[in-house]
Structure formats: C-alpha cells, structure tokens
C-alpha atoms as a PDB file:
ATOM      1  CA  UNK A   1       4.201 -19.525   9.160  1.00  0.00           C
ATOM      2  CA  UNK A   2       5.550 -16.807   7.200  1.00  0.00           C
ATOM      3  CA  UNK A   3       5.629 -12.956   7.904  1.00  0.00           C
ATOM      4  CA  UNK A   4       5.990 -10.220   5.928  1.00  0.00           C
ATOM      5  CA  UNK A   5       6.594  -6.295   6.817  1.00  0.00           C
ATOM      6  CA  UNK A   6       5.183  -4.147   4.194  1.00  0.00           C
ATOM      7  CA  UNK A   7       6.053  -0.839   4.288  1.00  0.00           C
ATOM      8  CA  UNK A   8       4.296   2.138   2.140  1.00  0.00           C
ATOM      9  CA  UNK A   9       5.668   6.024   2.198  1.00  0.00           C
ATOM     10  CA  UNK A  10       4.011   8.499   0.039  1.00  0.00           C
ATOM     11  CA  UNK A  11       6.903  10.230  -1.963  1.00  0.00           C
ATOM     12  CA  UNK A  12       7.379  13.429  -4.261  1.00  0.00           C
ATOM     13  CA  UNK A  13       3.606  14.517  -4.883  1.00  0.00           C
ATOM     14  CA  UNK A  14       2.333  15.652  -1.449  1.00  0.00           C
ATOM     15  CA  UNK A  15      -1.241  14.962  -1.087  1.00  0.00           C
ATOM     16  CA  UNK A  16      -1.925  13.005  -3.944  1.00  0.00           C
ATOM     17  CA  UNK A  17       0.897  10.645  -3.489  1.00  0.00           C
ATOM     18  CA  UNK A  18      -0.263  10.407   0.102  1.00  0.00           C
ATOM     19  CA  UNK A  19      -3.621   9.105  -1.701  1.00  0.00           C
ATOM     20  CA  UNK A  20      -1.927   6.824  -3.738  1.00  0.00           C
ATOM     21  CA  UNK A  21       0.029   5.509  -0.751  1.00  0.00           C
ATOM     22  CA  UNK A  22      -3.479   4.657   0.602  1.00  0.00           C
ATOM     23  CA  UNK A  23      -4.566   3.276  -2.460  1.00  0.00           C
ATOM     24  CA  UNK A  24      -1.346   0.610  -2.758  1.00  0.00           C
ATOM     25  CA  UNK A  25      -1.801   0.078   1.377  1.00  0.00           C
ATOM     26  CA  UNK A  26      -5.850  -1.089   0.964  1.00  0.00           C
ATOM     27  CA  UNK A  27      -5.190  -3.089  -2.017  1.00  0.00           C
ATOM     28  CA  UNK A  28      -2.178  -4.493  -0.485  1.00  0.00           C
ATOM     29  CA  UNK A  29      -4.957  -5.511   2.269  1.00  0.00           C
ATOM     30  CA  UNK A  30      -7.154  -6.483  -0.154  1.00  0.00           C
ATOM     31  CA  UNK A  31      -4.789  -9.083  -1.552  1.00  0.00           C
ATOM     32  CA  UNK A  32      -4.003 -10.593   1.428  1.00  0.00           C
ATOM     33  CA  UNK A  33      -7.628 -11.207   2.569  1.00  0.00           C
ATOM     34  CA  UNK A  34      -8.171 -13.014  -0.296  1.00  0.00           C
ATOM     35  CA  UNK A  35      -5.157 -14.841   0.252  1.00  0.00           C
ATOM     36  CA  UNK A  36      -6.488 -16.094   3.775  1.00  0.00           C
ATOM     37  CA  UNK A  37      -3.661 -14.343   4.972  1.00  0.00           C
ATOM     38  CA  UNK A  38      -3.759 -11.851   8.531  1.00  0.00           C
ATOM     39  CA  UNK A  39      -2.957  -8.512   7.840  1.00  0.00           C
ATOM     40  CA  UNK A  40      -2.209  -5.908  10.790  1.00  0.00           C
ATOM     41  CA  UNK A  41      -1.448  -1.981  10.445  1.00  0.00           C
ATOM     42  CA  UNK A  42       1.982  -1.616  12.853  1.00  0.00           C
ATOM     43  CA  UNK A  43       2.173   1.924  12.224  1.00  0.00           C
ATOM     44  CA  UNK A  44       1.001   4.961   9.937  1.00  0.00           C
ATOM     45  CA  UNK A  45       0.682   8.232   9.900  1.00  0.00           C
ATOM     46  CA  UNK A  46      -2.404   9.791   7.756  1.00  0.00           C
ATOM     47  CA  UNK A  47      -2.771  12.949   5.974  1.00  0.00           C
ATOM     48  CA  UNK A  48      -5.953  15.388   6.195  1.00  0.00           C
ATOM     49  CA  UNK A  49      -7.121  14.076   2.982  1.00  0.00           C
ATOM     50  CA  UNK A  50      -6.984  10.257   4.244  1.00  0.00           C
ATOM     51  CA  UNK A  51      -3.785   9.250   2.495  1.00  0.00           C
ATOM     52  CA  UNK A  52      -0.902   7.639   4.326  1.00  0.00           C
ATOM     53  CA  UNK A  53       2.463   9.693   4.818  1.00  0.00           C
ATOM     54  CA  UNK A  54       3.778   6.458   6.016  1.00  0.00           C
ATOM     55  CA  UNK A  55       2.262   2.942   6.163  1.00  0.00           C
ATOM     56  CA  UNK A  56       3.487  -0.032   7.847  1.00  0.00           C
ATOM     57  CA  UNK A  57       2.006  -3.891   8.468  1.00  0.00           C
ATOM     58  CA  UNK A  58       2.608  -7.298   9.299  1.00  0.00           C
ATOM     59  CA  UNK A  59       1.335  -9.741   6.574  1.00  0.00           C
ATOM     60  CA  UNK A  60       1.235 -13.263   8.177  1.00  0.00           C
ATOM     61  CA  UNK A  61       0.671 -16.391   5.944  1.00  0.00           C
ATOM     62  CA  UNK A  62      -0.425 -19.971   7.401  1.00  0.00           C
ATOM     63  CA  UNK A  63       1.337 -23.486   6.396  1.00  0.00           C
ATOM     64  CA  UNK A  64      -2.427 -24.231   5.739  1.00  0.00           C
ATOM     65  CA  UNK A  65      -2.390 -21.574   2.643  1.00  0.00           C
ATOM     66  CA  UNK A  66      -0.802 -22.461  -1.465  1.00  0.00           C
ATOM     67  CA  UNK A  67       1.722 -20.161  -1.126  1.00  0.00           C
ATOM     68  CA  UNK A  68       3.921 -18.200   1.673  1.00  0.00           C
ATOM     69  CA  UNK A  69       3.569 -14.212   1.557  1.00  0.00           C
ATOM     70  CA  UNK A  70       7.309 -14.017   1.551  1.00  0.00           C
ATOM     71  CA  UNK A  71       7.226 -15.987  -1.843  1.00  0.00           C
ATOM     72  CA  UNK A  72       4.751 -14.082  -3.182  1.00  0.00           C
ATOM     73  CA  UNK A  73       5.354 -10.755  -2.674  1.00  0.00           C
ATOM     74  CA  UNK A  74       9.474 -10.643  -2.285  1.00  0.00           C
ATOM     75  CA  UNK A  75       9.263  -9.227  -5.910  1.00  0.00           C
ATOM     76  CA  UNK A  76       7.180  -6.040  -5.036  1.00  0.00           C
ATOM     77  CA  UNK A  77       9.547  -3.786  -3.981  1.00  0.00           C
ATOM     78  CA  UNK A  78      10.801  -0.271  -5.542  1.00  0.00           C
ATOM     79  CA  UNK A  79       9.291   2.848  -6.993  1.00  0.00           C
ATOM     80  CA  UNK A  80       5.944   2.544  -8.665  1.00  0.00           C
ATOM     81  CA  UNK A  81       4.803   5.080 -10.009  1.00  0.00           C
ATOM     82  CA  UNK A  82       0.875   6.524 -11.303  1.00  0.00           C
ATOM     83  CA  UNK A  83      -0.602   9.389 -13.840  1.00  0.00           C
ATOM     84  CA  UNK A  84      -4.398  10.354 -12.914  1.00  0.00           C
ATOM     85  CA  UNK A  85      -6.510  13.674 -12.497  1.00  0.00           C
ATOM     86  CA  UNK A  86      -6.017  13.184  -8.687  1.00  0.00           C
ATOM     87  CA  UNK A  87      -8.959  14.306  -6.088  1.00  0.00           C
ATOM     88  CA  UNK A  88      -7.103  17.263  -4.777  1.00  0.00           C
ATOM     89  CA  UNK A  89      -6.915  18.779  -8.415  1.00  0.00           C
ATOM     90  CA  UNK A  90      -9.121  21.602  -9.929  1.00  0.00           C
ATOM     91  CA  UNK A  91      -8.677  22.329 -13.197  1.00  0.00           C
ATOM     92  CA  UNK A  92      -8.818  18.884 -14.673  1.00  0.00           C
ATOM     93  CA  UNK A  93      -4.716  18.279 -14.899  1.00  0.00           C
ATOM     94  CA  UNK A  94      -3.547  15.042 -15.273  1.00  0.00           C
ATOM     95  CA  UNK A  95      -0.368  14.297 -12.681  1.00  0.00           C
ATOM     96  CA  UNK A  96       1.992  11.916 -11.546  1.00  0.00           C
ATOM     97  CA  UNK A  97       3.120  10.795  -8.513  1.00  0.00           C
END
C-alpha cells in the first residue's frame, strides 16, 4: 500500500486561480478513480465561486493495482500554470493564472 498527500493552493489570480485549483483537484480525482485508487479530501477551504483556496487529500494505491501512486505521480510537483477567458471575466479577456 502506497499513500500519497496531494496538496493544491490557488496562487496569484484570486478567483480564477481558485477555479483552476478546483479544476487540477477534480481531475486529480478523476485520475485516481480510474486508477482503482481511494481518494479522500483531508482538508480545503472553498471560495464563493466553488474554487479551492486550499486543497488537500490522501491518494491511497493497493499492491493489487500496476503501479504505486507514489511512482506515478512523484513527478507532478511545482507551478503549473493556465491562459483561458476564465468564468469570472466580462469583457472577453484572456488571463493567466
């Protein structure tokens, strides 16, 4: 059995990175569902707009499963980074966050 903490924070952007942050956090789930893995939300903290300020979980993977969580997601840490005409914009803009 492996386990993995996975932890999401929205960063410079406000509102729209708080989407984004939800965005990466249900894909995140996503993945590990088809996986076969267990995912659990340990903590977060939502916005008004339902995007995460913070997001934290436990991803647990099985001996039963090809490959550990650990091993396949050790890689995905750092910055990322997207450009989009977010929800919470009026006039068309595109912006990053």
């Amino acid at each position: 059995m492996d386990k993995v903490i996975l932890e999401i924070r929205g960063g410079v952007g406000g509102d729209e990175s708080a989407i984004f942050a939800a965005d990466l956090a249900r894909m995140y789930q996503r993945y590990a569902a088809q996986r076969g893995w267990t995912f659990t939300v340990v903590d977060s903290s939502e916005n008004d707009l339902g995007g995460y300020k913070s997001f934290v979980a436990e991803i647990t993977s099985w001996d039963d499963t090809q490959q550990s969580a650990y091993d396949d997601l050790k890689q995905e840490s750092g910055v990322h980074r997207v450009q989009r005409v977010p929800k919470t914009e009026r006039q068309g803009r595109v912006h990053t966050s």
